[in-house]
N, C-alpha and C. Protein backbone atom coordinates (compact mmCIF):
# COMPACT_ATOMS: atom_id res chain seq x y z
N UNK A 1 180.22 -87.75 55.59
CA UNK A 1 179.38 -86.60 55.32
C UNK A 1 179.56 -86.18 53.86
N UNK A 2 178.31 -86.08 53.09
CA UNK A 2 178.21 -85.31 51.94
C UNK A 2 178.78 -83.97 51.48
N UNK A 3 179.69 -83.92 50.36
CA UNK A 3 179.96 -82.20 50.28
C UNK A 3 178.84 -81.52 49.41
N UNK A 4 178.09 -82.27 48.99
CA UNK A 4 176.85 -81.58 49.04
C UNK A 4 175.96 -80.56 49.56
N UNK A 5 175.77 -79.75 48.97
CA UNK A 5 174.62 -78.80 50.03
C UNK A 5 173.56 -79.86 50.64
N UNK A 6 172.59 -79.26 51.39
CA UNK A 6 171.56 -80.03 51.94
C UNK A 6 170.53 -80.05 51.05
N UNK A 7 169.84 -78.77 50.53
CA UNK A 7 168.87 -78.69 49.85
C UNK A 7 169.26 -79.42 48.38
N UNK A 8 170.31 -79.48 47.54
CA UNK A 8 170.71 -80.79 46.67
C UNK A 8 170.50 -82.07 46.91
N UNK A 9 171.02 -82.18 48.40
CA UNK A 9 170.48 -84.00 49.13
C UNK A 9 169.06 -84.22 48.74
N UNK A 10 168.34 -82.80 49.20
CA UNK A 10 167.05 -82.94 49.31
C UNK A 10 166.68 -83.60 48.02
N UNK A 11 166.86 -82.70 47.06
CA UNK A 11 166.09 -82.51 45.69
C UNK A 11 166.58 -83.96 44.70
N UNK A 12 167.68 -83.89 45.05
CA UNK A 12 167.70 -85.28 44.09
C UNK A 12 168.24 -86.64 45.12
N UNK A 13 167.51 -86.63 46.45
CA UNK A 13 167.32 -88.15 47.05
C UNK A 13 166.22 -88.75 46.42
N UNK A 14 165.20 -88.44 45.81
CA UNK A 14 164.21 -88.98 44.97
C UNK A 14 165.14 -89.69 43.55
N UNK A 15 163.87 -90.44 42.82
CA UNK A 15 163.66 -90.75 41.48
C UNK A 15 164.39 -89.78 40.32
N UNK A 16 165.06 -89.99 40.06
CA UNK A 16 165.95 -89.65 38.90
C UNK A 16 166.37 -89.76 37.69
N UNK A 17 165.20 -91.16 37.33
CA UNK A 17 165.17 -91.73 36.51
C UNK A 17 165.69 -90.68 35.16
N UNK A 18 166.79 -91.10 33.97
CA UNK A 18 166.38 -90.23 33.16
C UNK A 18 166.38 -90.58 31.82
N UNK A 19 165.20 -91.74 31.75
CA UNK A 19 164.93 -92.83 30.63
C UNK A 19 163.36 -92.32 30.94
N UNK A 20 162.61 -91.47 30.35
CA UNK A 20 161.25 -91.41 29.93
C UNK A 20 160.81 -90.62 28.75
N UNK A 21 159.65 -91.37 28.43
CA UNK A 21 159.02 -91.02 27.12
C UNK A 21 158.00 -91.56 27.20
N UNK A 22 156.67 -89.98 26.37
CA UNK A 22 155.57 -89.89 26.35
C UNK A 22 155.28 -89.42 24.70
N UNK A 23 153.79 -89.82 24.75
CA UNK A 23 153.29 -88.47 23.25
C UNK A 23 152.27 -87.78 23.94
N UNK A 24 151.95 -86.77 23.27
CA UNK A 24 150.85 -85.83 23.12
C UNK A 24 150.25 -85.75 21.94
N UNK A 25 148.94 -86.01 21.75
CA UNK A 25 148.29 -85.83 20.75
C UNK A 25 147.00 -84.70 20.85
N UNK A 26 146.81 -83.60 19.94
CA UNK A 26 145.93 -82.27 20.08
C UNK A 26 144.99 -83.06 19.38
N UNK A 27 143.94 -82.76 19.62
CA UNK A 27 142.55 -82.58 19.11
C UNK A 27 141.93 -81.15 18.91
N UNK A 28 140.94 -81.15 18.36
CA UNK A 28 140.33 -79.73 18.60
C UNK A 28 139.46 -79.24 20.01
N UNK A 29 138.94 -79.83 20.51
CA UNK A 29 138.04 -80.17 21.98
C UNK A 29 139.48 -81.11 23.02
N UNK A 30 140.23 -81.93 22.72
CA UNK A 30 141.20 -81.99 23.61
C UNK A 30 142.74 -82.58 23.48
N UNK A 31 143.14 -82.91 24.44
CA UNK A 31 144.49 -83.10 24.72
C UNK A 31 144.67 -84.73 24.89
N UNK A 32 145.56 -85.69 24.76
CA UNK A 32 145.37 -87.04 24.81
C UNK A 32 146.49 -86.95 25.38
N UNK A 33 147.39 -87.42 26.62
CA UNK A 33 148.93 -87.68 27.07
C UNK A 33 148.81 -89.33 26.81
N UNK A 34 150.04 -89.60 26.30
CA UNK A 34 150.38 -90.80 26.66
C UNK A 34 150.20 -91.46 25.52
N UNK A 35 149.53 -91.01 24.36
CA UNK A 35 149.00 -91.44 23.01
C UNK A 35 150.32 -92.08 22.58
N UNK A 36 150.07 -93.50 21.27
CA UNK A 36 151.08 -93.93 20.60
C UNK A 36 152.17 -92.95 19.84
N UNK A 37 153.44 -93.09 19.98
CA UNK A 37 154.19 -92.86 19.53
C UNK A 37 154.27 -92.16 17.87
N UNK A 38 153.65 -93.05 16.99
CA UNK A 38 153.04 -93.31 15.66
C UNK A 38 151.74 -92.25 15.18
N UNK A 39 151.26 -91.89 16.00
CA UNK A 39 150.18 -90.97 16.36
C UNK A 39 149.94 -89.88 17.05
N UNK A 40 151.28 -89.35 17.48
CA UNK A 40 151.38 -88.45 18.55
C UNK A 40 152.05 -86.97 17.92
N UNK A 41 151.59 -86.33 18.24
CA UNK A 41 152.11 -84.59 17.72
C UNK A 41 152.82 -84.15 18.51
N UNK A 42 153.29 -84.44 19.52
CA UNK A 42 154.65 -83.91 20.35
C UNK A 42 154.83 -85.29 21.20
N UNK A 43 156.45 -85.70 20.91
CA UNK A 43 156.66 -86.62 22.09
C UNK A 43 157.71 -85.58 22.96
N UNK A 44 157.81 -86.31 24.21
CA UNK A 44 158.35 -85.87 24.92
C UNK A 44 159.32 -87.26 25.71
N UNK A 45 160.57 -87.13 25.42
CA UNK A 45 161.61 -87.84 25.96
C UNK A 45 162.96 -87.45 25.97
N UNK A 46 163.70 -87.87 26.85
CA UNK A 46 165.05 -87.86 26.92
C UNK A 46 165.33 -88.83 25.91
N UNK A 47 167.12 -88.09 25.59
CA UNK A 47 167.71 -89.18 25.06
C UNK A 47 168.16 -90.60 24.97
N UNK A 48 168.31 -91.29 26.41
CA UNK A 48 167.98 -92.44 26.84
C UNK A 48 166.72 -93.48 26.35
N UNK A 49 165.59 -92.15 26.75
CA UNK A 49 164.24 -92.93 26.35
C UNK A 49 164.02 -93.06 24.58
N UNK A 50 164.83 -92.41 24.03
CA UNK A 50 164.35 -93.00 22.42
C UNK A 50 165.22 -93.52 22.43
N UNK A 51 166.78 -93.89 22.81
CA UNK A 51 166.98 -95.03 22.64
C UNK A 51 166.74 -96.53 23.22
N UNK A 52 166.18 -96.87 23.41
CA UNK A 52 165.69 -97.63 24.41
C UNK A 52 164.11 -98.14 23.13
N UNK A 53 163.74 -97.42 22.71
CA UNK A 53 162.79 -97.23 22.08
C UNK A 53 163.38 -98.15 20.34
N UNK A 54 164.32 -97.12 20.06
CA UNK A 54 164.58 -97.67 18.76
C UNK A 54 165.68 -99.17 18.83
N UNK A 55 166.58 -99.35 19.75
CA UNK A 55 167.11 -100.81 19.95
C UNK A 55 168.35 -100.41 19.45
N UNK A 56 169.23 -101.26 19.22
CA UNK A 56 170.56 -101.36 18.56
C UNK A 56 170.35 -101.12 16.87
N UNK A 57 169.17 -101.90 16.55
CA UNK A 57 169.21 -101.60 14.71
C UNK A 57 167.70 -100.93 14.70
N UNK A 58 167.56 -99.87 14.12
CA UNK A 58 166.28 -98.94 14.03
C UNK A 58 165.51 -100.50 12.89
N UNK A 59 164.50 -100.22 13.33
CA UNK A 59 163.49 -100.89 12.59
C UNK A 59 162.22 -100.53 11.75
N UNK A 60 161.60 -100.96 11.99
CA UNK A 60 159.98 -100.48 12.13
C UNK A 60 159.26 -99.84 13.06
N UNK A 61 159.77 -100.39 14.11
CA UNK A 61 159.63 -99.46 15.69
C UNK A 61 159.44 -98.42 15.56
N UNK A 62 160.80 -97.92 14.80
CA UNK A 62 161.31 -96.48 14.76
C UNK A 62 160.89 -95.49 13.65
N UNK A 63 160.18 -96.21 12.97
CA UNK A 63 159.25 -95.31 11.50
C UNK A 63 158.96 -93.86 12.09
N UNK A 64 158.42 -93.53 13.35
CA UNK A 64 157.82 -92.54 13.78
C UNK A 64 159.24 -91.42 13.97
N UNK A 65 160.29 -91.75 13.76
CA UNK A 65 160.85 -90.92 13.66
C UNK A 65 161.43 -89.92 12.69
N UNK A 66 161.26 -90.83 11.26
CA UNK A 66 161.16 -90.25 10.17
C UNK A 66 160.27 -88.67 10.08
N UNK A 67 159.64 -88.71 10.38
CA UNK A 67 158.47 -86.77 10.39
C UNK A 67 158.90 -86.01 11.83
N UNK A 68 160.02 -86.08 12.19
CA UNK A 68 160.35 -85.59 13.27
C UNK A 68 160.66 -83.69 12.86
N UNK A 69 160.04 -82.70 12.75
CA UNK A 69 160.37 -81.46 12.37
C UNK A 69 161.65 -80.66 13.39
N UNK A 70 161.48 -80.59 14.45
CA UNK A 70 162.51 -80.34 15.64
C UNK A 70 162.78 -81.15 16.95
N UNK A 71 163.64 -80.82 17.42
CA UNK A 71 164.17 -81.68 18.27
C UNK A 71 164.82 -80.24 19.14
N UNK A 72 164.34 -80.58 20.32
CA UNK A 72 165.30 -79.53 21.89
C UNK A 72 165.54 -80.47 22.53
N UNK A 73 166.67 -80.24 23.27
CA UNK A 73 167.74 -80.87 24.03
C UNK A 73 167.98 -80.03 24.93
């Protein structure tokens, strides 16, 4: 038996993944999810997911991180 609460079992027996990353890109008329990296006005990822992204040696890949203004954690 779990010393877990139940409603904890509940909530994280799912997907947990915590390797993801997206962009957002604004327009004036709309919203784009999922837009390139390189092109995107807000990404949204965990720390996992940019690394995963940039590799062991930052490259070219990783140019888009250069104009990065803030970062939350």
């Amino acid at each position: 038996m779990s010393k877990k609460p139940e409603d904890y079992r509940e909530r994280f027996s799912v997907n947990t993944d915590d390797s993801f990353r997206f962009g957002v890109k604004f327009n004036y008329e709309s919203i784009k999810f999922f837009s390139s990296f390189p092109s995107s006005d807000l990404i949204v990822a965990s720390p996992l997911g940019l690394k995963t992204i940039i590799g062991e040696e930052p490259g070219p890949e990783s140019d888009f991180l250069s104009s990065v203004e803030m970062v939350v954690l």
